[in-house]
C-alpha atoms as a PDB file:
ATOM      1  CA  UNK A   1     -42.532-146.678 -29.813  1.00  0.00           C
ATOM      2  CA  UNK A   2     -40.488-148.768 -32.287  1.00  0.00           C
ATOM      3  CA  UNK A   3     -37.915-146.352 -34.277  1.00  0.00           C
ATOM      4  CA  UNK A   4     -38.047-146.326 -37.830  1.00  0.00           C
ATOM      5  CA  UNK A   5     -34.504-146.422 -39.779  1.00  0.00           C
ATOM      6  CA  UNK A   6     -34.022-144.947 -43.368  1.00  0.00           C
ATOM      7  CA  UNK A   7     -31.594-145.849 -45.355  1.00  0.00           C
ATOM      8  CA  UNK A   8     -31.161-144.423 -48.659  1.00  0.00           C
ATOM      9  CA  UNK A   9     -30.211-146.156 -51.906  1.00  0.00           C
ATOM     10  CA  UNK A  10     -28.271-143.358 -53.848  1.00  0.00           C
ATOM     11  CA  UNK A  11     -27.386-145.813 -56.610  1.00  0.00           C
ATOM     12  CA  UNK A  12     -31.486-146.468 -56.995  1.00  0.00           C
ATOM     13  CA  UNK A  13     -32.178-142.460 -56.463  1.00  0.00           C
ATOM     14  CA  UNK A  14     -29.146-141.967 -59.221  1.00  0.00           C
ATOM     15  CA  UNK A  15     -30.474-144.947 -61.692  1.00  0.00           C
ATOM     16  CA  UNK A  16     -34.307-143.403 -61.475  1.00  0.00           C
ATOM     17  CA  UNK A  17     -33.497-139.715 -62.127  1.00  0.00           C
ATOM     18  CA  UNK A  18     -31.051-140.376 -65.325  1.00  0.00           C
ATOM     19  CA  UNK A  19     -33.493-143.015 -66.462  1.00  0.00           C
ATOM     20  CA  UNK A  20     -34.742-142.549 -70.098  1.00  0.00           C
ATOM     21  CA  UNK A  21     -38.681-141.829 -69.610  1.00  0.00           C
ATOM     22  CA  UNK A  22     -37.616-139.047 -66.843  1.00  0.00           C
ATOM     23  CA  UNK A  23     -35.211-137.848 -69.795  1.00  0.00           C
ATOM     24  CA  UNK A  24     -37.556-137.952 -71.909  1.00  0.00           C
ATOM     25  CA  UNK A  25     -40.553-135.976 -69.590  1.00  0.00           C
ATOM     26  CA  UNK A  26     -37.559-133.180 -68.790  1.00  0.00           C
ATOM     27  CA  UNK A  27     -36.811-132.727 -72.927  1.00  0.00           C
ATOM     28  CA  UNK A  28     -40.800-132.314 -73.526  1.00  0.00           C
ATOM     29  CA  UNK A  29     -40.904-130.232 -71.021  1.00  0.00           C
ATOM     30  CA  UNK A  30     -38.454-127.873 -72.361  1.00  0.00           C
ATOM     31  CA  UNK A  31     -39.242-128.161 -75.929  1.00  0.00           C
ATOM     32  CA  UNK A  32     -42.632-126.677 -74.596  1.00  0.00           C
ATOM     33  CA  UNK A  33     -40.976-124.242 -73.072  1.00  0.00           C
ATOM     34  CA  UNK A  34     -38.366-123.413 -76.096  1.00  0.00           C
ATOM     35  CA  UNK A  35     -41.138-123.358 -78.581  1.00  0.00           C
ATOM     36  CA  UNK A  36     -43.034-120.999 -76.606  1.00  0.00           C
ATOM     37  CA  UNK A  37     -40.122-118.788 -76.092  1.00  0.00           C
ATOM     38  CA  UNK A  38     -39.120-118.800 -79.791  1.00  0.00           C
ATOM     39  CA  UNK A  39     -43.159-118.521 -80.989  1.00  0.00           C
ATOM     40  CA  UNK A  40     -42.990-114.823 -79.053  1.00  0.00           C
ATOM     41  CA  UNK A  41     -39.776-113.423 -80.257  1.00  0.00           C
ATOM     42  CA  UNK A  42     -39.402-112.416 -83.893  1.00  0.00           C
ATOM     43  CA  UNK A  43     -36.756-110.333 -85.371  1.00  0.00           C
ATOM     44  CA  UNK A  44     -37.314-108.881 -88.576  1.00  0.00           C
ATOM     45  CA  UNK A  45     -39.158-111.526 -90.269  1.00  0.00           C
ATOM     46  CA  UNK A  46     -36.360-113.572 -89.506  1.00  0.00           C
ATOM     47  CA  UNK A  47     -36.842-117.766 -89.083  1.00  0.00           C
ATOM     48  CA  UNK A  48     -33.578-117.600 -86.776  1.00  0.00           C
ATOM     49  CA  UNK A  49     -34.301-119.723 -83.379  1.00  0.00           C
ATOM     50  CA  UNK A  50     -32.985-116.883 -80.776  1.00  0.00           C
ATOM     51  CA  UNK A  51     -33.623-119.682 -77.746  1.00  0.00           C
ATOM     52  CA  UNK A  52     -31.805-122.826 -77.624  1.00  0.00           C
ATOM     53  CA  UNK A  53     -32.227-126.056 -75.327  1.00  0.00           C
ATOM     54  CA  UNK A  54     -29.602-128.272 -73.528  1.00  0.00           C
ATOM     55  CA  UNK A  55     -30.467-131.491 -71.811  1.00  0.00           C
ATOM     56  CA  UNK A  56     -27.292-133.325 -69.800  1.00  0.00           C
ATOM     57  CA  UNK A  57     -26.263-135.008 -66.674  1.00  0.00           C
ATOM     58  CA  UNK A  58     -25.908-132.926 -63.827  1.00  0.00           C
ATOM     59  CA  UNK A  59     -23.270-133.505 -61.079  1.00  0.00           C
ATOM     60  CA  UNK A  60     -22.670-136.890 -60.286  1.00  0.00           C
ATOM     61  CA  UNK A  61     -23.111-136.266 -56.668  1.00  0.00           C
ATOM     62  CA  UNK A  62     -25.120-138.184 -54.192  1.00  0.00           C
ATOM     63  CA  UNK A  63     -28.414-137.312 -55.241  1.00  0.00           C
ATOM     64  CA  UNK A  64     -27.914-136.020 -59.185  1.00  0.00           C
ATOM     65  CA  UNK A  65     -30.790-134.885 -61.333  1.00  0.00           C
ATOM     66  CA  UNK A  66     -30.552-134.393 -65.362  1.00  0.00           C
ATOM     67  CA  UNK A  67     -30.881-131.126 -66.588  1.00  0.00           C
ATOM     68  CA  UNK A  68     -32.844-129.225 -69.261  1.00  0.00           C
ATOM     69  CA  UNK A  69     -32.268-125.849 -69.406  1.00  0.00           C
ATOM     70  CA  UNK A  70     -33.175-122.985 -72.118  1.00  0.00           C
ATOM     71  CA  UNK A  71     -31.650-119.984 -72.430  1.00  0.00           C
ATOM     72  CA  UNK A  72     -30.984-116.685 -74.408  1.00  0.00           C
ATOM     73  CA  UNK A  73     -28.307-117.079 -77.019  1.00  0.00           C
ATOM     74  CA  UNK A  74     -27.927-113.818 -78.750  1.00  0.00           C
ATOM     75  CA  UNK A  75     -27.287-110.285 -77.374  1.00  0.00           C
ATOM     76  CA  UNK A  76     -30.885-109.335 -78.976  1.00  0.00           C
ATOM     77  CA  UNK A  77     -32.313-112.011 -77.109  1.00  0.00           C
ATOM     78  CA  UNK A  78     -30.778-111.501 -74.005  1.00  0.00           C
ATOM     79  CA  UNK A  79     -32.255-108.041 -74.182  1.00  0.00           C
ATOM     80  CA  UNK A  80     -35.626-109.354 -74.821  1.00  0.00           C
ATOM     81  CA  UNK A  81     -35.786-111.946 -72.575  1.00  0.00           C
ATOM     82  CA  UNK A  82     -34.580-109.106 -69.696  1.00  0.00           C
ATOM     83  CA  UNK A  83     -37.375-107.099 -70.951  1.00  0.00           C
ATOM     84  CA  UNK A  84     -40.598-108.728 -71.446  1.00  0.00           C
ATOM     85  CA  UNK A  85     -39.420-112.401 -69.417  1.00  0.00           C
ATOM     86  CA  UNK A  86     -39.742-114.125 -72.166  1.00  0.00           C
ATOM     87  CA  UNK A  87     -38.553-117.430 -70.731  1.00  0.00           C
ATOM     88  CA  UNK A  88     -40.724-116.829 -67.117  1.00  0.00           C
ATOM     89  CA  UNK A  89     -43.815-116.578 -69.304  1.00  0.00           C
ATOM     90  CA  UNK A  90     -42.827-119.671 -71.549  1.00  0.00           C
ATOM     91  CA  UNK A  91     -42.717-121.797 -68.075  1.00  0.00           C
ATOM     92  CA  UNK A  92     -46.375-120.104 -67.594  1.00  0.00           C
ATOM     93  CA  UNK A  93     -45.191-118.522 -64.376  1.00  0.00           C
ATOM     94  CA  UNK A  94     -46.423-114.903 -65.410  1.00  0.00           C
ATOM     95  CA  UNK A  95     -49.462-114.971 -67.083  1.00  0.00           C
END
């Protein structure tokens, strides 16, 4: 049997995952998610957003992804989030 040889191109792998229509597919993503969160959390009437998105690069190592992550940014949110997992049911993962 003939063997087969791999060889990766990193550059390509690095060029395709910071590319702007994956960018863009990671941010929709997460605005899904942060509206979601923020739809289920309310706090006295209030029109504060108590989740908050960040999309950047991640490490520039062989094989780097970009990143969109949303989190908690208050201590009240924190708290809710621990309690009811806010952000696991914005992702749809407990339904």
């Amino acid at each position: 049997m003939a063997q087969v040889r791999f060889k990766p191109n990193i550059a390509g792998f690095r060029a395709i995952r910071y590319s702007g229509p994956v960018q863009d597919v990671l941010e929709g993503i997460g605005l899904t998610v942060l509206n979601a969160a923020n739809s289920s959390f309310t706090r006295n009437g209030g029109t504060d957003r108590p989740y908050e998105m960040t999309s950047q690069p991640g490490k520039q190592v062989n094989q780097g992804r970009w990143r969109v992550s949303v989190a908690a940014v208050s201590p009240h949110t924190i708290r809710h989030n621990a309690k009811y997992n806010t952000l696991i049911r914005a992702l749809g993962g407990a339904q």
